[in-house]
N, C-alpha and C. Protein backbone atom coordinates (compact mmCIF):
# COMPACT_ATOMS: atom_id res chain seq x y z
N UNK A 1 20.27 -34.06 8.94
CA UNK A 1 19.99 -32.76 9.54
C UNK A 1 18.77 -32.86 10.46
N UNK A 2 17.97 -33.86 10.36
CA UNK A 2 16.80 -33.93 11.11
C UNK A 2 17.06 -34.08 12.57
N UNK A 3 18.25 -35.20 12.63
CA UNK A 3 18.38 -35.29 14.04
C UNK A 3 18.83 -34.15 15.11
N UNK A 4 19.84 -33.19 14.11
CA UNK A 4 19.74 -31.92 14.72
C UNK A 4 19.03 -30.45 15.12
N UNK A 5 17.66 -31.03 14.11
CA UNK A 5 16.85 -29.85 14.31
C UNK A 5 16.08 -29.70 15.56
N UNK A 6 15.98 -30.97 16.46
CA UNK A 6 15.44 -30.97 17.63
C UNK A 6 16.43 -30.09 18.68
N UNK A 7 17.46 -30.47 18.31
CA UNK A 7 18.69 -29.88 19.51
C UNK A 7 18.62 -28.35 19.23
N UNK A 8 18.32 -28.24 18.08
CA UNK A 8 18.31 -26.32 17.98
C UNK A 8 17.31 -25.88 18.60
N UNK A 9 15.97 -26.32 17.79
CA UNK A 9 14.79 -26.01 19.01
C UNK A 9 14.88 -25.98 20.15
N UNK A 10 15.73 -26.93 21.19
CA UNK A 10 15.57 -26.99 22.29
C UNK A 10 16.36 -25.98 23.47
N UNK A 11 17.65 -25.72 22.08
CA UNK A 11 18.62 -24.50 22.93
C UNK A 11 18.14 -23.51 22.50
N UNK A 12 16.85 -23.22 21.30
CA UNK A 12 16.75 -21.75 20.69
C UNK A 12 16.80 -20.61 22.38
N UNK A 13 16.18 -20.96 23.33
CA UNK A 13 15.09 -20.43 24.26
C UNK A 13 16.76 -20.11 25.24
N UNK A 14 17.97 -20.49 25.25
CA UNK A 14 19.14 -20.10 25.49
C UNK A 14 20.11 -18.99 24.52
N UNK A 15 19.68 -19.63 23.42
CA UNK A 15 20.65 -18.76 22.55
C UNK A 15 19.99 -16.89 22.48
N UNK A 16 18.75 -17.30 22.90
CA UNK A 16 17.94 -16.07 22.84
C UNK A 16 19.02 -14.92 24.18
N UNK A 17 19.59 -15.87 24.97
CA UNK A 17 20.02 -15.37 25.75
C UNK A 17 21.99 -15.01 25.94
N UNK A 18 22.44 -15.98 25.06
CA UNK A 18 23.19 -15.90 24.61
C UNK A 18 23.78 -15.87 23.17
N UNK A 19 24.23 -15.08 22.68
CA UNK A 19 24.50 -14.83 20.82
C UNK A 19 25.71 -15.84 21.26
N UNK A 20 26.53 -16.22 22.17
CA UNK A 20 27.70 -16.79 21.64
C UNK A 20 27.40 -18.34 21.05
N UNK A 21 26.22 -18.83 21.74
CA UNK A 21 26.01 -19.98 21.74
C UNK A 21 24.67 -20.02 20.58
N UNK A 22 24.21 -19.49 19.85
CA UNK A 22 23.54 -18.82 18.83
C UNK A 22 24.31 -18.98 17.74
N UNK A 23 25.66 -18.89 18.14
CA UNK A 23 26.25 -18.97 16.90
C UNK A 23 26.67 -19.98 16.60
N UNK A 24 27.07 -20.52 17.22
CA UNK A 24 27.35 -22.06 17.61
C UNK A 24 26.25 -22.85 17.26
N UNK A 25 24.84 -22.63 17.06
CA UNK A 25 23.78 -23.13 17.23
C UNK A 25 23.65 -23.36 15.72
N UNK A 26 23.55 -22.47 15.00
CA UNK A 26 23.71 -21.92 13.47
C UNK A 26 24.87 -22.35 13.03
N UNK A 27 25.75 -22.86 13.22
CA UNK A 27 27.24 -23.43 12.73
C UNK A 27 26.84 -24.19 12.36
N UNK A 28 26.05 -25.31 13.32
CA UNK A 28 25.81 -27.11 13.91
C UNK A 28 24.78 -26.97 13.09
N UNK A 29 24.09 -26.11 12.54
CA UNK A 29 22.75 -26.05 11.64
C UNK A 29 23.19 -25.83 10.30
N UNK A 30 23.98 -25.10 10.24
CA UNK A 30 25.07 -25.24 8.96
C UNK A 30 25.62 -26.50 8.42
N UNK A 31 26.34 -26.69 9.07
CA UNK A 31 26.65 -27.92 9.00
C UNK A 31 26.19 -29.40 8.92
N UNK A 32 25.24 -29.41 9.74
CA UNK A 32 24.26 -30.50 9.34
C UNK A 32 23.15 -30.03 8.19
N UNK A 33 23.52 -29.21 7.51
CA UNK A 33 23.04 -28.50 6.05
C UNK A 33 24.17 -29.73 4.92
N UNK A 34 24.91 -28.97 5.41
CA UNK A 34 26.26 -29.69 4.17
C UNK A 34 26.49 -30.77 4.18
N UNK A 35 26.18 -31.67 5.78
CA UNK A 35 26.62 -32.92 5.25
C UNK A 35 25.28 -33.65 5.20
């Protein structure tokens, strides 16, 4: 999950602008939760 926490940070400052991709953002953060 570490390697993905950079990629969230880096789109947070987009997703702010878009919820679709926010959600998407939080999926991929989900997910690199579970596995």
């Amino acid at each position: 999950m570490n390697s993905l926490m950079p990629k969230t940070y880096s789109i947070s400052p987009i997703t702010l602008n878009t919820p679709a991709i926010s959600s998407v953002a939080m999926a991929a953060s989900v997910a690199g939760e579970l596995l």
